[in-house]
Protein backbone atom coordinates (compact mmCIF):
# COMPACT_ATOMS: atom_id res chain seq x y z
CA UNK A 1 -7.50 28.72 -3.08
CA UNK A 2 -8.55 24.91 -3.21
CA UNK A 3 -4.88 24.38 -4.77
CA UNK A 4 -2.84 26.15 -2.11
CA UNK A 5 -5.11 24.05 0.60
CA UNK A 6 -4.21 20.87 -1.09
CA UNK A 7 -0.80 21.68 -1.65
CA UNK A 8 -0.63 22.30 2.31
CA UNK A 9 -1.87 18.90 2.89
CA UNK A 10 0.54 17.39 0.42
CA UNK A 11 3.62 18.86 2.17
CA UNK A 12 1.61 17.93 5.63
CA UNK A 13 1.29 14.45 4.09
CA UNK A 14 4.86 14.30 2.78
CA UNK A 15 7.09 15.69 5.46
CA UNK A 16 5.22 14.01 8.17
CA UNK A 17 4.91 17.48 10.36
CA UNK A 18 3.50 16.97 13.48
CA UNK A 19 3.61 20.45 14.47
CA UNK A 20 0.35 20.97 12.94
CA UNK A 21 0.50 24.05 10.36
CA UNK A 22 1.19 23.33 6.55
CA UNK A 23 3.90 25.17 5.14
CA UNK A 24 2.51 28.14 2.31
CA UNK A 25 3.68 27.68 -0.68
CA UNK A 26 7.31 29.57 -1.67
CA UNK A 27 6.48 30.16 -5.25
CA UNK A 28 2.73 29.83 -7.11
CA UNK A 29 2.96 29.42 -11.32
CA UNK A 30 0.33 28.52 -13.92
CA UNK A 31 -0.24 27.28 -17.09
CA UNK A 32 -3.30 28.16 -19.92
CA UNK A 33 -1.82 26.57 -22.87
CA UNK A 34 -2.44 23.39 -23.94
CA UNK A 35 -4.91 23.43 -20.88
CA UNK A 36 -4.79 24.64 -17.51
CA UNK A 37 -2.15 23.66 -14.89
CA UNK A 38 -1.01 25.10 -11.47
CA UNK A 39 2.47 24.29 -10.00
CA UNK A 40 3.81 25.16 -6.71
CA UNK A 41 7.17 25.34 -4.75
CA UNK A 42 7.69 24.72 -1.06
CA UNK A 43 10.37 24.86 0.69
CA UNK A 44 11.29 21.16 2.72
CA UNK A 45 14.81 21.52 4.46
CA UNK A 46 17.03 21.15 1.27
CA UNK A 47 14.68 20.18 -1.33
CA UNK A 48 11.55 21.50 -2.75
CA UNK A 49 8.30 19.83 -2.53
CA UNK A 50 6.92 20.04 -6.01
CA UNK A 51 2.70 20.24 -6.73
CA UNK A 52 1.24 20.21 -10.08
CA UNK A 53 -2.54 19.94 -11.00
CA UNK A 54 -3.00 20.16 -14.41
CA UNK A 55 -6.53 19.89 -16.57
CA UNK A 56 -6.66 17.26 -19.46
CA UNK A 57 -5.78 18.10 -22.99
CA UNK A 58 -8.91 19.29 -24.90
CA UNK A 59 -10.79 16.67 -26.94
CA UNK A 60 -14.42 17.11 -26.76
CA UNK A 61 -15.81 13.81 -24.58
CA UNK A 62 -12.57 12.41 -24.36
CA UNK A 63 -10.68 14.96 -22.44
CA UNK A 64 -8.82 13.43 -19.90
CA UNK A 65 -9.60 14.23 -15.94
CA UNK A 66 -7.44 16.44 -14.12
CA UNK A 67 -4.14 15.18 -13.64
CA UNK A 68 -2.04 15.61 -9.75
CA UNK A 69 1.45 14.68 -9.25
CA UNK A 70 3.49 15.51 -5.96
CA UNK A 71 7.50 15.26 -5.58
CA UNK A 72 10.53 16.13 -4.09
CA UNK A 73 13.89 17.07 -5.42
CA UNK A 74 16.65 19.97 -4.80
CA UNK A 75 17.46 22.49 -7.09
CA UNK A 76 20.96 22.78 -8.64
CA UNK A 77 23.37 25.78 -9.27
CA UNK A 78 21.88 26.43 -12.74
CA UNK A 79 18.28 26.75 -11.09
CA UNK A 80 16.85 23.53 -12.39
CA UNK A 81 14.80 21.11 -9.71
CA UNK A 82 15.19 17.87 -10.34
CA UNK A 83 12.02 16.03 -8.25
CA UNK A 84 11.38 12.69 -7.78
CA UNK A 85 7.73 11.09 -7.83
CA UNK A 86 6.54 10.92 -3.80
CA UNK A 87 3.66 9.21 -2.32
CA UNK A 88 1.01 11.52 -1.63
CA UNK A 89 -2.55 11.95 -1.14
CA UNK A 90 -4.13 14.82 -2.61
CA UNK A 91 -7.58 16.13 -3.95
CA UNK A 92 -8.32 14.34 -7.36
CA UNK A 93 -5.35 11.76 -6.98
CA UNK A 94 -3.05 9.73 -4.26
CA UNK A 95 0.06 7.56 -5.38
CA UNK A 96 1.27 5.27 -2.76
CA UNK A 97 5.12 3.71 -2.20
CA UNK A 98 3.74 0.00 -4.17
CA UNK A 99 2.59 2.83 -6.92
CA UNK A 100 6.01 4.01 -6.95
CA UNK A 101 7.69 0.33 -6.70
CA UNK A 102 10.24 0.39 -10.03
CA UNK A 103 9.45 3.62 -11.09
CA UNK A 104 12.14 6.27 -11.01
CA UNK A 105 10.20 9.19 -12.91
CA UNK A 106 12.49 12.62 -12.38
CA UNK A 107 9.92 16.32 -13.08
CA UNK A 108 12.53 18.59 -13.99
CA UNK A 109 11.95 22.47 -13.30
CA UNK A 110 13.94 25.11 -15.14
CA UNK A 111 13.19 27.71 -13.06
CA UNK A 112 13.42 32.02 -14.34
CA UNK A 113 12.48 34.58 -13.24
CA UNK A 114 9.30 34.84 -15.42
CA UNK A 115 8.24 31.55 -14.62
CA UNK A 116 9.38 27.67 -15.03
CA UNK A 117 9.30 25.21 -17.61
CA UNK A 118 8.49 21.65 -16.76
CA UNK A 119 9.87 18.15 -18.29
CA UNK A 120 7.87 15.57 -16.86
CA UNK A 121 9.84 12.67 -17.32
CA UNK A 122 6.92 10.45 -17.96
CA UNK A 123 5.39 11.29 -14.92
CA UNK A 124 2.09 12.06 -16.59
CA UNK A 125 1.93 9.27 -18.84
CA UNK A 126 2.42 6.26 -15.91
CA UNK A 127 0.38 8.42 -13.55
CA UNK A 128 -2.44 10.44 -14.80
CA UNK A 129 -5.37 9.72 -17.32
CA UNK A 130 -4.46 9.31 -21.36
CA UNK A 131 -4.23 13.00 -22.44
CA UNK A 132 -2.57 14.32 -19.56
CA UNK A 133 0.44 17.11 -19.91
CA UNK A 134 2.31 18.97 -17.49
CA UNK A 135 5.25 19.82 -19.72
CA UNK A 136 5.61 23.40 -20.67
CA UNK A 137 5.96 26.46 -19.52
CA UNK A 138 4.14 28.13 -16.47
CA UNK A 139 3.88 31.48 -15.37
CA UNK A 140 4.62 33.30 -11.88
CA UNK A 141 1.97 34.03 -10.23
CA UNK A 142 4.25 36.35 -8.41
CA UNK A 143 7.14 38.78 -7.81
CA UNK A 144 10.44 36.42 -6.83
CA UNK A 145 11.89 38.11 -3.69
């Protein structure tokens, strides 16, 4: 539940609504393996607004803290969304435009329809804590429509 809420204040955040209600997210996938991760998929006009929250790789005392990345990209005729790295503030982690300044780090989501696999790009490695991963593959939470 805490993701979905955070992912509504990302896309709040994001698209700038002012209409007051967060968009629910389209599409809801996760991740056990190397650790846990949670990626969503709302809809923004023609793109998708991309969330992932995924835990550190497991190394004793040295695991690293949760890792949170938010972007935006459309999805192409073969299904793949490529997203580029947005400002956003979320729960663990916020990335501003200076954070951004030079960096032109593309998530890429295969999407299927038992679930998506993720390229970060080097997201995770600029952004997120030494031992971070969101690459791989995540499961659908639910039924596509």
């Amino acid at each position: 539940m805490r993701i979905i809420l955070a992912v509504g204040i990302l896309a709040f955040v994001i698209g700038g609504q002012a209409r007051g209600e967060a968009p629910v997210p389209d599409a809801v996938f996760e991740r056990s393996e190397p650790a846990n991760a949670v990626l969503t998929l709302t809809p923004s006009a023609s793109e998708w607004l991309v969330y992932i929250r995924a835990g550190g790789l497991p190394n004793g005392g040295a695991t690293a803290a949760d890792c949170e990345l938010g972007a935006m990209g459309p999805q192409d005729s073969e299904g793949v969304i490529s997203a580029r790295l947005v400002p956003f503030e979320g729960e663990l982690a916020s990335i501003n435009e200076a954070d951004l300044a030079g960096a032109d780090i593309v998530i890429e989501i295969a999407l299927g329809p038992e679930g998506a696999f993720v390229v970060d790009g080097g997201a995770s490695m600029r952004f997120c804590g030494m031992g971070s991963d969101i690459d791989g593959f995540y499961a659908r939470n639910d039924t596509p429509e």
